[in-house]
PDB file of N, CA and C in Angstrom:
ATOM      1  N   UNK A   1     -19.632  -1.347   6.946  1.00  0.00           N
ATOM      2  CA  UNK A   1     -18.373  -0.814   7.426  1.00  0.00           C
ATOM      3  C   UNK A   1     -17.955  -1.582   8.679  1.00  0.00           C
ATOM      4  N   UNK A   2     -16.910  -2.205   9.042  1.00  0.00           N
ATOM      5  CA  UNK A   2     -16.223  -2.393   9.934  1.00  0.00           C
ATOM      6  C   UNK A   2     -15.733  -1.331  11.139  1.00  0.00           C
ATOM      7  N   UNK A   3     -16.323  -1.815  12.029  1.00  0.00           N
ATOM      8  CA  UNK A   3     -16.117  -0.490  13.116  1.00  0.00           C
ATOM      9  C   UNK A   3     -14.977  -1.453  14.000  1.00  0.00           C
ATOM     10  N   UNK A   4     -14.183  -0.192  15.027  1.00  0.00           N
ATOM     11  CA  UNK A   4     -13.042  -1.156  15.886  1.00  0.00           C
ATOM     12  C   UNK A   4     -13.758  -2.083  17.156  1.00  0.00           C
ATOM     13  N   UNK A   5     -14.970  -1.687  17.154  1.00  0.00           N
ATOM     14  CA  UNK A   5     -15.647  -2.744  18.068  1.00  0.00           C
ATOM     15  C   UNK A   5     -15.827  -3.528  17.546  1.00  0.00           C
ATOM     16  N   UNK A   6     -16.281  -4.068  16.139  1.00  0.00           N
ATOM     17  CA  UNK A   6     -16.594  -5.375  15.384  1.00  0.00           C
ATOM     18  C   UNK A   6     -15.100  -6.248  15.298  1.00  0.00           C
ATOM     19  N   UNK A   7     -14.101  -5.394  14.902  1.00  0.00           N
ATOM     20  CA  UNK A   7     -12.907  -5.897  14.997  1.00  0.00           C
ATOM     21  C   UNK A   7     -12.293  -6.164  16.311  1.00  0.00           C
ATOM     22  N   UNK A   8     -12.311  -5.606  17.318  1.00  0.00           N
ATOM     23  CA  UNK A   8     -12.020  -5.622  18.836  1.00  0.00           C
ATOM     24  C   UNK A   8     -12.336  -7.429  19.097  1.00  0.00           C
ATOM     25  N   UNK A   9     -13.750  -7.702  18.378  1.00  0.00           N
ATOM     26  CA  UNK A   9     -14.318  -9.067  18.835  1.00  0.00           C
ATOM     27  C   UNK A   9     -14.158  -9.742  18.376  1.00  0.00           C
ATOM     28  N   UNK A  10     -13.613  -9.583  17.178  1.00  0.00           N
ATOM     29  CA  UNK A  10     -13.076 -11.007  15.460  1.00  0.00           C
ATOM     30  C   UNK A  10     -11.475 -11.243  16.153  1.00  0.00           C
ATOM     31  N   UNK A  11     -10.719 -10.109  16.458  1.00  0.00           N
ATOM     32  CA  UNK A  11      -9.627 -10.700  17.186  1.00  0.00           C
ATOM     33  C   UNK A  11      -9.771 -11.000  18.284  1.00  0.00           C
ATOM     34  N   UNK A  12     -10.560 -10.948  19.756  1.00  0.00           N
ATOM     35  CA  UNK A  12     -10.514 -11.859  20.678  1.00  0.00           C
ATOM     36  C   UNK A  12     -10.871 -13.275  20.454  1.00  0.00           C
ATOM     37  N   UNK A  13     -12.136 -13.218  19.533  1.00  0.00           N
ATOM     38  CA  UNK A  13     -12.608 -14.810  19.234  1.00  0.00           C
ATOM     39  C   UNK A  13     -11.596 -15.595  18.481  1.00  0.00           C
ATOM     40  N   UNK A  14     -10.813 -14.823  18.043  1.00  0.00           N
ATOM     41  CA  UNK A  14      -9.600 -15.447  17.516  1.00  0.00           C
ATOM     42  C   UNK A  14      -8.994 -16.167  18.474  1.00  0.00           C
ATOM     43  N   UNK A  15      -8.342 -15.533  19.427  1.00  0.00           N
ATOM     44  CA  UNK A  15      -7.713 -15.879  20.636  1.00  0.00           C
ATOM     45  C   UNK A  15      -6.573 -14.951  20.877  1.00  0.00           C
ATOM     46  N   UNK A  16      -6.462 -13.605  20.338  1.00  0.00           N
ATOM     47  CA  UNK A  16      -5.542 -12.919  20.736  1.00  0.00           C
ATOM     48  C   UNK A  16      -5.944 -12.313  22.270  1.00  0.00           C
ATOM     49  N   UNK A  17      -4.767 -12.144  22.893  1.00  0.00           N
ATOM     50  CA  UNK A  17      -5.336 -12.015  24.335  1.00  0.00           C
ATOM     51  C   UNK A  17      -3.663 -10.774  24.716  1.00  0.00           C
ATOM     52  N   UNK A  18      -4.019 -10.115  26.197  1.00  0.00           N
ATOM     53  CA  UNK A  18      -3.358  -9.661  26.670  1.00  0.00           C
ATOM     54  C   UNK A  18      -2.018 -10.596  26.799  1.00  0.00           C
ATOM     55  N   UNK A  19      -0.701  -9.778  26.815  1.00  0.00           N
ATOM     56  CA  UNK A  19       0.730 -10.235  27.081  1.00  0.00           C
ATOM     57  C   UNK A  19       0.992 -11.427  25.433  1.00  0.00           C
ATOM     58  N   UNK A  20       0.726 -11.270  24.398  1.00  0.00           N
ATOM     59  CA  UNK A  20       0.592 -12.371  23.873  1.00  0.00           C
ATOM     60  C   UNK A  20       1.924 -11.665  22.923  1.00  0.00           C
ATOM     61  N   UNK A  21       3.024 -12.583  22.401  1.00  0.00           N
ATOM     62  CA  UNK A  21       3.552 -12.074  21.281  1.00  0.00           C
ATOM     63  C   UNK A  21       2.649 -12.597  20.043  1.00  0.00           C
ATOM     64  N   UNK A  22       2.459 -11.519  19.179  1.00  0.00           N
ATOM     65  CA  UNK A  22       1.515 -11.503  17.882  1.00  0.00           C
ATOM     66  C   UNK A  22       2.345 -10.876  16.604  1.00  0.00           C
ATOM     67  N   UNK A  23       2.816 -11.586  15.687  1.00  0.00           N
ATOM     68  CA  UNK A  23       3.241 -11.410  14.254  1.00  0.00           C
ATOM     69  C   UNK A  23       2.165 -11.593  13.418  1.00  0.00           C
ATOM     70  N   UNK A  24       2.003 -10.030  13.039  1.00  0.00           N
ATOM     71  CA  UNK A  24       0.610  -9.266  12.001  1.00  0.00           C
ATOM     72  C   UNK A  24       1.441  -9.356  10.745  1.00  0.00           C
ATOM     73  N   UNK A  25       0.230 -10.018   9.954  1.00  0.00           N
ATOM     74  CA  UNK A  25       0.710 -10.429   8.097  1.00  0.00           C
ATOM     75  C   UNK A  25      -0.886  -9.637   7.636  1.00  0.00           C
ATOM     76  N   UNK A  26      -1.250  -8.754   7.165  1.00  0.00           N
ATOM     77  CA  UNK A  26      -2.485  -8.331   6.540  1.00  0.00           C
ATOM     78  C   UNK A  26      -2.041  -7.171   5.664  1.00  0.00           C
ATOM     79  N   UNK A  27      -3.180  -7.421   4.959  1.00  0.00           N
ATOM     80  CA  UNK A  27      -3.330  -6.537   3.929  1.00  0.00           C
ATOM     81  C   UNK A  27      -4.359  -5.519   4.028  1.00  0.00           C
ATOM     82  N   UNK A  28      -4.763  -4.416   4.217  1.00  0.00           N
ATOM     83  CA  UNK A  28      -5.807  -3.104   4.568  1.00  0.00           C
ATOM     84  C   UNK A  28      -7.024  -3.431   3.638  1.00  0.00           C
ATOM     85  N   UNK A  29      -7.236  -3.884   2.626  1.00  0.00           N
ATOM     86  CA  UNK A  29      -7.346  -4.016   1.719  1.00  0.00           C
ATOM     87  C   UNK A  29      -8.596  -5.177   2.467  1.00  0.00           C
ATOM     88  N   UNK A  30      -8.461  -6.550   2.892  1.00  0.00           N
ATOM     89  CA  UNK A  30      -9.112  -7.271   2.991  1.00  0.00           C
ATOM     90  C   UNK A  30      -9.845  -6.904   4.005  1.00  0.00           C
ATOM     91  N   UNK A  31      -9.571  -5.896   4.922  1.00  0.00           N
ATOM     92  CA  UNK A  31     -10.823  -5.670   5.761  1.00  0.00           C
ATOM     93  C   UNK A  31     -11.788  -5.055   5.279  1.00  0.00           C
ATOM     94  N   UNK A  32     -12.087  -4.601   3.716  1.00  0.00           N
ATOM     95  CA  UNK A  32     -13.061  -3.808   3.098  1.00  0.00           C
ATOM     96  C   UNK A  32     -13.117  -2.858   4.134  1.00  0.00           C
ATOM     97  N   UNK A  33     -14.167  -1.898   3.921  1.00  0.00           N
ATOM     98  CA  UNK A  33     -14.459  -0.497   4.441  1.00  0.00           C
ATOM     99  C   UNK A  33     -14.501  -0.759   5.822  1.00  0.00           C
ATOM    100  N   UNK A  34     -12.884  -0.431   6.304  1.00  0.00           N
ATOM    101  CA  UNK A  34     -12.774  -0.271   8.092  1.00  0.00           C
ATOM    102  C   UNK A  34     -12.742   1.235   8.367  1.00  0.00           C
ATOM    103  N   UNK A  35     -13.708   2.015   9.382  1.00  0.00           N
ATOM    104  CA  UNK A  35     -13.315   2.691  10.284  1.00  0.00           C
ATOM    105  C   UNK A  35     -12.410   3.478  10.545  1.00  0.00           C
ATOM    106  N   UNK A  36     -11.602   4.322  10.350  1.00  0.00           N
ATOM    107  CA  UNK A  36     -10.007   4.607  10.718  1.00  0.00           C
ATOM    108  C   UNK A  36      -9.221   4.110  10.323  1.00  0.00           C
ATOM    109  N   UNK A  37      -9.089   3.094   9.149  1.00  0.00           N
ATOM    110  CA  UNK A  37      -8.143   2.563   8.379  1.00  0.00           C
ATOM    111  C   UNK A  37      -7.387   2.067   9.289  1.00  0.00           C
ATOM    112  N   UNK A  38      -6.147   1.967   8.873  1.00  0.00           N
ATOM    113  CA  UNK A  38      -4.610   1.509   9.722  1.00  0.00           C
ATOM    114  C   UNK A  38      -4.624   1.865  10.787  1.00  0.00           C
ATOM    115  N   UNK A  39      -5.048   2.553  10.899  1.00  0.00           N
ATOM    116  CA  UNK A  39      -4.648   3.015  12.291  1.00  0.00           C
ATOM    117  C   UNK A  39      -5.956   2.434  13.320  1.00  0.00           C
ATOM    118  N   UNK A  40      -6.674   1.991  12.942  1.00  0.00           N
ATOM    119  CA  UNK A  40      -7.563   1.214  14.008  1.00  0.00           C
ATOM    120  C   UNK A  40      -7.372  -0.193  14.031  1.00  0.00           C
ATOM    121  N   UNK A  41      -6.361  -0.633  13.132  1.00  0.00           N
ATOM    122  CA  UNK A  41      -5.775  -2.038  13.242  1.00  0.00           C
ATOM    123  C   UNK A  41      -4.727  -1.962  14.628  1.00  0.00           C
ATOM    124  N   UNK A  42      -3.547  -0.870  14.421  1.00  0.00           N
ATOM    125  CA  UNK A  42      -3.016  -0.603  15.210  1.00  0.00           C
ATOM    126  C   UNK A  42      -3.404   0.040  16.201  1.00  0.00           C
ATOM    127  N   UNK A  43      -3.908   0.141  16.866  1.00  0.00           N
ATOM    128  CA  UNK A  43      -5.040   0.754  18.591  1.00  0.00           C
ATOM    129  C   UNK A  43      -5.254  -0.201  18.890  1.00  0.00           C
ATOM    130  N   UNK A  44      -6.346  -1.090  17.911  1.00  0.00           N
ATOM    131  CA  UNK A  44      -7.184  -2.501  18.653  1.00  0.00           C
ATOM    132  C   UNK A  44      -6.028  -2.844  18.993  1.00  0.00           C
ATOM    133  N   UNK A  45      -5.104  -3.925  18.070  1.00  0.00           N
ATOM    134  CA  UNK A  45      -4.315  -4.671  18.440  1.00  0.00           C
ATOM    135  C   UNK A  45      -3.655  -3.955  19.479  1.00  0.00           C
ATOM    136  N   UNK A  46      -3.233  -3.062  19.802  1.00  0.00           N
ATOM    137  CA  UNK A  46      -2.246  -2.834  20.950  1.00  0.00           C
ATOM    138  C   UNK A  46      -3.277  -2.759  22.364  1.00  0.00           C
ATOM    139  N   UNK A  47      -4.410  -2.464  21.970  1.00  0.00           N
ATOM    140  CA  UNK A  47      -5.230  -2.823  23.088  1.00  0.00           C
ATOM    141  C   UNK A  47      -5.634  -4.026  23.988  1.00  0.00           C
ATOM    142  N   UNK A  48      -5.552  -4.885  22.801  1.00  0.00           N
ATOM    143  CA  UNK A  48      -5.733  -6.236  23.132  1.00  0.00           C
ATOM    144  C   UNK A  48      -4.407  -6.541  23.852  1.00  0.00           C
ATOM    145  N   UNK A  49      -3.345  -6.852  22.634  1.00  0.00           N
ATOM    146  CA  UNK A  49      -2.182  -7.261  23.763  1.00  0.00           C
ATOM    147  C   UNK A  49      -1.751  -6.606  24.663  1.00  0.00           C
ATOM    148  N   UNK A  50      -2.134  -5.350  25.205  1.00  0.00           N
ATOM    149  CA  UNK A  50      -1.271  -4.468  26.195  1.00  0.00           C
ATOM    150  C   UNK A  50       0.045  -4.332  25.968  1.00  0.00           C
ATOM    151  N   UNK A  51       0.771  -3.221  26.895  1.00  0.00           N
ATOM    152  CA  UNK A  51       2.498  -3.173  26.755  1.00  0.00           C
ATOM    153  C   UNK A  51       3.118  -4.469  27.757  1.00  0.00           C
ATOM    154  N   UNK A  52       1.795  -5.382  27.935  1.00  0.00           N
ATOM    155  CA  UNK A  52       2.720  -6.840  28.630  1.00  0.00           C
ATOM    156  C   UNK A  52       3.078  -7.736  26.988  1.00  0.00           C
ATOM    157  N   UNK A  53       2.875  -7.727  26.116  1.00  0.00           N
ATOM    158  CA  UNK A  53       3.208  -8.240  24.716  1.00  0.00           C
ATOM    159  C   UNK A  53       3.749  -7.736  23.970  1.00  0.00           C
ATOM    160  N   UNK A  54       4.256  -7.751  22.649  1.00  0.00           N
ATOM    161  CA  UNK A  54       4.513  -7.366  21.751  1.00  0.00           C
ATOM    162  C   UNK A  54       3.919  -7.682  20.239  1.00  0.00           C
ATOM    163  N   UNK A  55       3.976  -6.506  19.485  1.00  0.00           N
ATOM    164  CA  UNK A  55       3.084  -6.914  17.697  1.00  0.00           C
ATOM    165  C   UNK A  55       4.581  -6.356  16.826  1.00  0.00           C
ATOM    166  N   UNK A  56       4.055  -7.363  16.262  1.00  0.00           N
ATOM    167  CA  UNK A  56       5.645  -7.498  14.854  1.00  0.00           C
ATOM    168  C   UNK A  56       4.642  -7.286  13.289  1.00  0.00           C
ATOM    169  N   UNK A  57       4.444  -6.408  12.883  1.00  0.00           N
ATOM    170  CA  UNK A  57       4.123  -5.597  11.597  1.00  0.00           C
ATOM    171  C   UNK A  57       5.014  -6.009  10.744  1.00  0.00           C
ATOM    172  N   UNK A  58       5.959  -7.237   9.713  1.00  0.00           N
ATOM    173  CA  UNK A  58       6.503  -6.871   8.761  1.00  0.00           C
ATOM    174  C   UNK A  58       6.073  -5.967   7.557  1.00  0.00           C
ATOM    175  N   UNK A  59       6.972  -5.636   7.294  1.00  0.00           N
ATOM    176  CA  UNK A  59       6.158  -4.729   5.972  1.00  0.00           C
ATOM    177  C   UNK A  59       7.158  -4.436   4.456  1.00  0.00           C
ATOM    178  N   UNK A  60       6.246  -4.546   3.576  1.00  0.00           N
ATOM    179  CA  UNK A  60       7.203  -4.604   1.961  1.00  0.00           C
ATOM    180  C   UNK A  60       7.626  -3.318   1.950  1.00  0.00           C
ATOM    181  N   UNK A  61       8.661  -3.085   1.259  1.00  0.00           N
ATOM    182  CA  UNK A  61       9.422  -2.148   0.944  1.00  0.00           C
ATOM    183  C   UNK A  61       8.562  -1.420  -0.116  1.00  0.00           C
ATOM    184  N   UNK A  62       8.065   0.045   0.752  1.00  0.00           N
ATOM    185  CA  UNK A  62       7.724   0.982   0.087  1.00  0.00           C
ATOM    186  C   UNK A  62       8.399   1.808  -0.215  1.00  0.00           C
ATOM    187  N   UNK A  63       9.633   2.412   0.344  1.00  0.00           N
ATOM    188  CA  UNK A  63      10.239   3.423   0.291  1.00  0.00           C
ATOM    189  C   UNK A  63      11.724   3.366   0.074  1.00  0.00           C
ATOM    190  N   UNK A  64      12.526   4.364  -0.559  1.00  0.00           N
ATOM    191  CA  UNK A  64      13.543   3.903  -0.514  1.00  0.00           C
ATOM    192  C   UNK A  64      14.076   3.586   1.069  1.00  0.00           C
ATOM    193  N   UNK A  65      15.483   3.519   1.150  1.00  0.00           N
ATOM    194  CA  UNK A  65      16.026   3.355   2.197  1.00  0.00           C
ATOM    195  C   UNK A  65      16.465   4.635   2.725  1.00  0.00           C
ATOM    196  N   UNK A  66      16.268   4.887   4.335  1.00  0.00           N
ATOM    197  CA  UNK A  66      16.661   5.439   4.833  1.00  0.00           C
ATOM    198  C   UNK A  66      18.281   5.771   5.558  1.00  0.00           C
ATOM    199  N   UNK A  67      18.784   6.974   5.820  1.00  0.00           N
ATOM    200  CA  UNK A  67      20.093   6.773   6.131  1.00  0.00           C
ATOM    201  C   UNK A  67      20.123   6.131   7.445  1.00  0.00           C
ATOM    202  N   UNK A  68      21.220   5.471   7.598  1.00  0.00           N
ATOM    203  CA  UNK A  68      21.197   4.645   9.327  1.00  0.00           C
ATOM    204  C   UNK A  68      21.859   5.577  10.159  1.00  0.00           C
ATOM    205  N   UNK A  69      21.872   5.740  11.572  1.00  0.00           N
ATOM    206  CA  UNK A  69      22.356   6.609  12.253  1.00  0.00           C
ATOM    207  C   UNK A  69      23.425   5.576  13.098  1.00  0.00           C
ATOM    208  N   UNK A  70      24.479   6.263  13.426  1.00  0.00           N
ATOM    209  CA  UNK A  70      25.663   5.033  14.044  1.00  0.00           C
ATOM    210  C   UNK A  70      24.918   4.572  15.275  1.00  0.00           C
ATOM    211  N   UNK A  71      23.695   4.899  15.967  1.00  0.00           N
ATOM    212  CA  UNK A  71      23.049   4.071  16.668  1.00  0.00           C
ATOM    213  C   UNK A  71      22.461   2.841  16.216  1.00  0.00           C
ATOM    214  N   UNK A  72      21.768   3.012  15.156  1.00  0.00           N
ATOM    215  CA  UNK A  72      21.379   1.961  14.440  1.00  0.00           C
ATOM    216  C   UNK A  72      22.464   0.954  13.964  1.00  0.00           C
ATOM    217  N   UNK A  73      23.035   1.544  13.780  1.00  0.00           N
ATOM    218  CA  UNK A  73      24.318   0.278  12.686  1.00  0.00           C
ATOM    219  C   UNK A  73      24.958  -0.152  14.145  1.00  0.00           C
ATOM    220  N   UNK A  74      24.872   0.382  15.716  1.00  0.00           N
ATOM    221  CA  UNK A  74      25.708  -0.243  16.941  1.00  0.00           C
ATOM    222  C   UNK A  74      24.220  -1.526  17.045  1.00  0.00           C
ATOM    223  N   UNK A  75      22.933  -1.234  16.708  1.00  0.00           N
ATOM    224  CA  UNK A  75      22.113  -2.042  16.962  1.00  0.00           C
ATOM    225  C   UNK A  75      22.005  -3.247  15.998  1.00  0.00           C
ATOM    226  N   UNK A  76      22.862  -3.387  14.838  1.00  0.00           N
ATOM    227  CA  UNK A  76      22.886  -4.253  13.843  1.00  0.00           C
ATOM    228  C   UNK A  76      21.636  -3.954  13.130  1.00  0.00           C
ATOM    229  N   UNK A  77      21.136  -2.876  13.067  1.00  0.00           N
ATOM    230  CA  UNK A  77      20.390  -2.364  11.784  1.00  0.00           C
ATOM    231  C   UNK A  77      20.815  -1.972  10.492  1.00  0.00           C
ATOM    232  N   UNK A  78      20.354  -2.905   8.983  1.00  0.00           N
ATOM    233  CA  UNK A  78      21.130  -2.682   8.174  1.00  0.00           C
ATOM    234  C   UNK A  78      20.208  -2.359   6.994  1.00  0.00           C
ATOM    235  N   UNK A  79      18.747  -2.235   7.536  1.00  0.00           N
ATOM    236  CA  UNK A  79      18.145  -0.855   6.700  1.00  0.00           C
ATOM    237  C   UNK A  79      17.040  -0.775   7.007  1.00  0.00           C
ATOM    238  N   UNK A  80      16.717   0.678   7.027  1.00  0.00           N
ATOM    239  CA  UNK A  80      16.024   1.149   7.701  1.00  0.00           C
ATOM    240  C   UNK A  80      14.383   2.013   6.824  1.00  0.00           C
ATOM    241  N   UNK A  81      13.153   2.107   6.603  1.00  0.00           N
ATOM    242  CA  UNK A  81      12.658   2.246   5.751  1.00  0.00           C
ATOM    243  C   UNK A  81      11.741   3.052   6.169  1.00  0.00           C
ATOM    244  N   UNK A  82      10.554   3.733   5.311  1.00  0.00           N
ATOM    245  CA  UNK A  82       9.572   4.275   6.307  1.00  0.00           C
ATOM    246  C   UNK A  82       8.266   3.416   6.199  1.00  0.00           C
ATOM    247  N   UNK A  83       7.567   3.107   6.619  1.00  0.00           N
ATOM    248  CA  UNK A  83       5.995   2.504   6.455  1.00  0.00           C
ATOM    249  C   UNK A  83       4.821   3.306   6.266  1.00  0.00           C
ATOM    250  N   UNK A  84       5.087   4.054   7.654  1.00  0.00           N
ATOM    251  CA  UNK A  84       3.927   4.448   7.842  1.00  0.00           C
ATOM    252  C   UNK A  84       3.534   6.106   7.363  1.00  0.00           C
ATOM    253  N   UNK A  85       2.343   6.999   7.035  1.00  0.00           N
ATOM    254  CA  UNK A  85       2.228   8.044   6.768  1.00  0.00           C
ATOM    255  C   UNK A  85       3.028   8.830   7.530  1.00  0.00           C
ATOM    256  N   UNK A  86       3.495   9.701   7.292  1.00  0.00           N
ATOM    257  CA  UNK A  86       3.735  10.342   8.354  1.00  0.00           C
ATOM    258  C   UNK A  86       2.924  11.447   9.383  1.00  0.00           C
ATOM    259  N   UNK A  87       1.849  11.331   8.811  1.00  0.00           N
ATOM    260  CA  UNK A  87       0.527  12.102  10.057  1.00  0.00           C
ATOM    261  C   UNK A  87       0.543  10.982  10.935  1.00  0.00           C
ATOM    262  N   UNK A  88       0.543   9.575  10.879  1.00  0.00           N
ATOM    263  CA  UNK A  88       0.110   8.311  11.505  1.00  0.00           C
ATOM    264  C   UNK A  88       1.881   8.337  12.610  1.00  0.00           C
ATOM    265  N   UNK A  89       2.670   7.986  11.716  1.00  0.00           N
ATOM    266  CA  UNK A  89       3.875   7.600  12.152  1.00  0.00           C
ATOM    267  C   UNK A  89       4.438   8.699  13.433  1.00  0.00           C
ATOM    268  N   UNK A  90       4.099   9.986  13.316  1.00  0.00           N
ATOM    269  CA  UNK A  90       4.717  10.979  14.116  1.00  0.00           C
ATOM    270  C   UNK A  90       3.577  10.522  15.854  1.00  0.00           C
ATOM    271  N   UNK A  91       2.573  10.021  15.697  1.00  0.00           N
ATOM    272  CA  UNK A  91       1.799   9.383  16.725  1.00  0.00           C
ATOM    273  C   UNK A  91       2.464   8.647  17.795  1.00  0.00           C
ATOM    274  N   UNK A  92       3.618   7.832  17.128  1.00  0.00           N
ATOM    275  CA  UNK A  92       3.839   6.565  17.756  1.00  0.00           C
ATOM    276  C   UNK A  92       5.533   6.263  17.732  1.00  0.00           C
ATOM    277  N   UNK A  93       5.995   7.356  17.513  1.00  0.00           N
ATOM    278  CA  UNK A  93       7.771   7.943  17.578  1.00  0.00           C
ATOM    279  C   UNK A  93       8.245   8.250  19.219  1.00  0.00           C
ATOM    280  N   UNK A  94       7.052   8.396  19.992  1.00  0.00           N
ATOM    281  CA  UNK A  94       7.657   8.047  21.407  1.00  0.00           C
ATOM    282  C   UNK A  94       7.869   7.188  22.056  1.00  0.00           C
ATOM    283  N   UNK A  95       6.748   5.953  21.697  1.00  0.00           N
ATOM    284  CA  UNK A  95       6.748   4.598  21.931  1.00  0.00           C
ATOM    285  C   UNK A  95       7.799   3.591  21.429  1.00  0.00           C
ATOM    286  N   UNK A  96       9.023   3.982  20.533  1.00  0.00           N
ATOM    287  CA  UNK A  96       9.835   3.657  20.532  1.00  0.00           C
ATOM    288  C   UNK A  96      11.195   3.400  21.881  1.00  0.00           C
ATOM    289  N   UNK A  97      10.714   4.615  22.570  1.00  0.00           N
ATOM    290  CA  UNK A  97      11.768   4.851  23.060  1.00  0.00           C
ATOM    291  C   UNK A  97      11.625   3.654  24.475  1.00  0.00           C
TER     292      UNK A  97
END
């Protein structure tokens, strides 16, 4: 099993480091039996880079589309989707702001 300390150290030896912008392409799948699933991808990594960086998650369209709110469409958002569980997702709805 992959624990977030084994992973904590596969991404520093990588060279991910604090303040770093980081665009994440993975699949859950290839880490075989991790720990906390997704959600210990997302902790480490935000641990590592701190709120001096940013992580860019693209992600395939699981869901339909969501309605846009005229905030979104003033932000040039032109669709909007869900990803994440929503036990996971309701976690991290403040950190938006």
């Amino acid at each position: 099993m992959v624990t977030k300390k084994m992973l904590k150290s596969v991404l520093t030896n990588l060279g991910i480091e604090k303040g770093m912008i980081l665009e994440v392409h993975s699949s859950l799948s290839s880490f075989g039996e991790l720990e906390g699933g997704a959600e210990t991808i997302i902790n480490t990594l935000k641990e590592i880079v701190t709120e001096e960086g940013s992580i860019f998650m693209p992600a395939l369209r699981l869901s339909k589309e969501l309605p846009l709110s005229e905030e979104d469409k003033e932000l040039g958002i032109t669709v909007k989707i869900k990803i994440l569980p929503p036990e996971i997702a309701k976690r991290y709805e403040g950190e938006r702001e």
